[in-house]
Protein backbone atom coordinates (compact mmCIF):
# COMPACT_ATOMS: atom_id res chain seq x y z
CA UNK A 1 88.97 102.48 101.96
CA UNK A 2 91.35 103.06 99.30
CA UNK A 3 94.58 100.73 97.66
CA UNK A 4 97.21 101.61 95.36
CA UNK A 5 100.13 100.75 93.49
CA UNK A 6 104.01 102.62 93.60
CA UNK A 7 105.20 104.22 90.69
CA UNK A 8 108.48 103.32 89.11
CA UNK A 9 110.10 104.81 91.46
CA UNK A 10 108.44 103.02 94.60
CA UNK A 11 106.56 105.72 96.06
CA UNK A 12 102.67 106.16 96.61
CA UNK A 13 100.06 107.97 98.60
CA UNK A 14 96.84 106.75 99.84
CA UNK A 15 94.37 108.90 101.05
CA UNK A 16 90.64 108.00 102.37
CA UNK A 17 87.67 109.37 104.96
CA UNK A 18 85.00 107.51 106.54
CA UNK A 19 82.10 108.19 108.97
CA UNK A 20 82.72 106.57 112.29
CA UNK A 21 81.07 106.17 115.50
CA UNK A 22 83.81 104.31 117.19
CA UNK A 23 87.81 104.35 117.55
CA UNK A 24 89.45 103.26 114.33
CA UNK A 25 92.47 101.24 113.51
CA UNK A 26 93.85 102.15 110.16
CA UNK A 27 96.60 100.20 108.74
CA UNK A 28 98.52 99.26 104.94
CA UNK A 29 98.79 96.45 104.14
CA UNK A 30 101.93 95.14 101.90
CA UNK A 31 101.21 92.52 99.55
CA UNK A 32 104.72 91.69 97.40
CA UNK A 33 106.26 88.60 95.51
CA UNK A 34 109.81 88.69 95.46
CA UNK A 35 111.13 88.51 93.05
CA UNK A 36 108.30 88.54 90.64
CA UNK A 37 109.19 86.32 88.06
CA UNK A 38 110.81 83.61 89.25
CA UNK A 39 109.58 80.13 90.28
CA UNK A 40 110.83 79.99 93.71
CA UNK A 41 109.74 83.18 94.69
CA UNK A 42 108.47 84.72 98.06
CA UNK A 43 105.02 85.33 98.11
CA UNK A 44 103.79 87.48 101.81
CA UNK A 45 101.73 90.04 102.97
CA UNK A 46 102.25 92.46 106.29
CA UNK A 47 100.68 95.35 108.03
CA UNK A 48 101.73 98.31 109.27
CA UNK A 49 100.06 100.15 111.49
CA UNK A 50 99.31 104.05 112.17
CA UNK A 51 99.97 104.38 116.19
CA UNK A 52 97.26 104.96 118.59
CA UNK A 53 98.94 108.07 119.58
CA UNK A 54 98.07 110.51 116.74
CA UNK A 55 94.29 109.65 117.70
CA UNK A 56 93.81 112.23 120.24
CA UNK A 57 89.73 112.79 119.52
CA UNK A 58 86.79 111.16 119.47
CA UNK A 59 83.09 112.28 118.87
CA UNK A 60 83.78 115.21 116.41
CA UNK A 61 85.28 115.62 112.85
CA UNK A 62 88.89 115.67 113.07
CA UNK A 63 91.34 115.27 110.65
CA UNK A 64 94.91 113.48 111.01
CA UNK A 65 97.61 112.97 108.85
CA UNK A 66 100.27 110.27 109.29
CA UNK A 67 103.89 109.78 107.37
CA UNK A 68 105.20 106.20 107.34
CA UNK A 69 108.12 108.15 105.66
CA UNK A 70 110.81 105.92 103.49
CA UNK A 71 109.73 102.43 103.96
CA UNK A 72 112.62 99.43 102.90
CA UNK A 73 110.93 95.79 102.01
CA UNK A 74 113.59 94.15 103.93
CA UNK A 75 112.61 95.42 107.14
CA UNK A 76 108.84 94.53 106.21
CA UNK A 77 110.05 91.30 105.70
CA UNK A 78 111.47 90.68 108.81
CA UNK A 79 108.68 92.39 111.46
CA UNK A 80 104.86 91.67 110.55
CA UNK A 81 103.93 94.68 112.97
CA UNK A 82 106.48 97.54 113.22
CA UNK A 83 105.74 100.22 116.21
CA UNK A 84 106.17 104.05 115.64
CA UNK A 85 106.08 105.21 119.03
């Protein structure tokens, strides 16, 4: 639905909207090479996901906002799935 990039300080904000018939499971995904330039560097990927629990709704439009809030690579690193709630 939408991707994006931090600026130079390391924040971003992604926004999207889609037409669904069914429960969703949004996520963002981290893709990162650490660090960048060198030859032995760590290449991953990991998701976090938004918690069931701000879906309250089905069947009509709704709108619903989540805040990973400050988010540190190490811990992304170390969990592939982190729970909110």
């Amino acid at each position: 639905m939408a991707e994006g990039v931090t600026d130079e300080n390391g924040y971003f904000s992604i926004t999207g909207e889609t037409l669904e018939y069914t429960a969703i499971e949004p996520y963002i995904e981290f893709k990162y090479k650490c660090p960048e330039y060198e030859e032995n560097s760590v290449e991953d990927r990991k998701f976090l996901y938004v918690p069931d629990s701000v879906f309250r709704y089905l069947g009509y439009t709704r709108e619903f906002k989540f805040n990973f809030d400050e988010i540190d690579l190490i811990r992304i690193r170390e969990r592939a799935y982190w729970s909110f709630f």
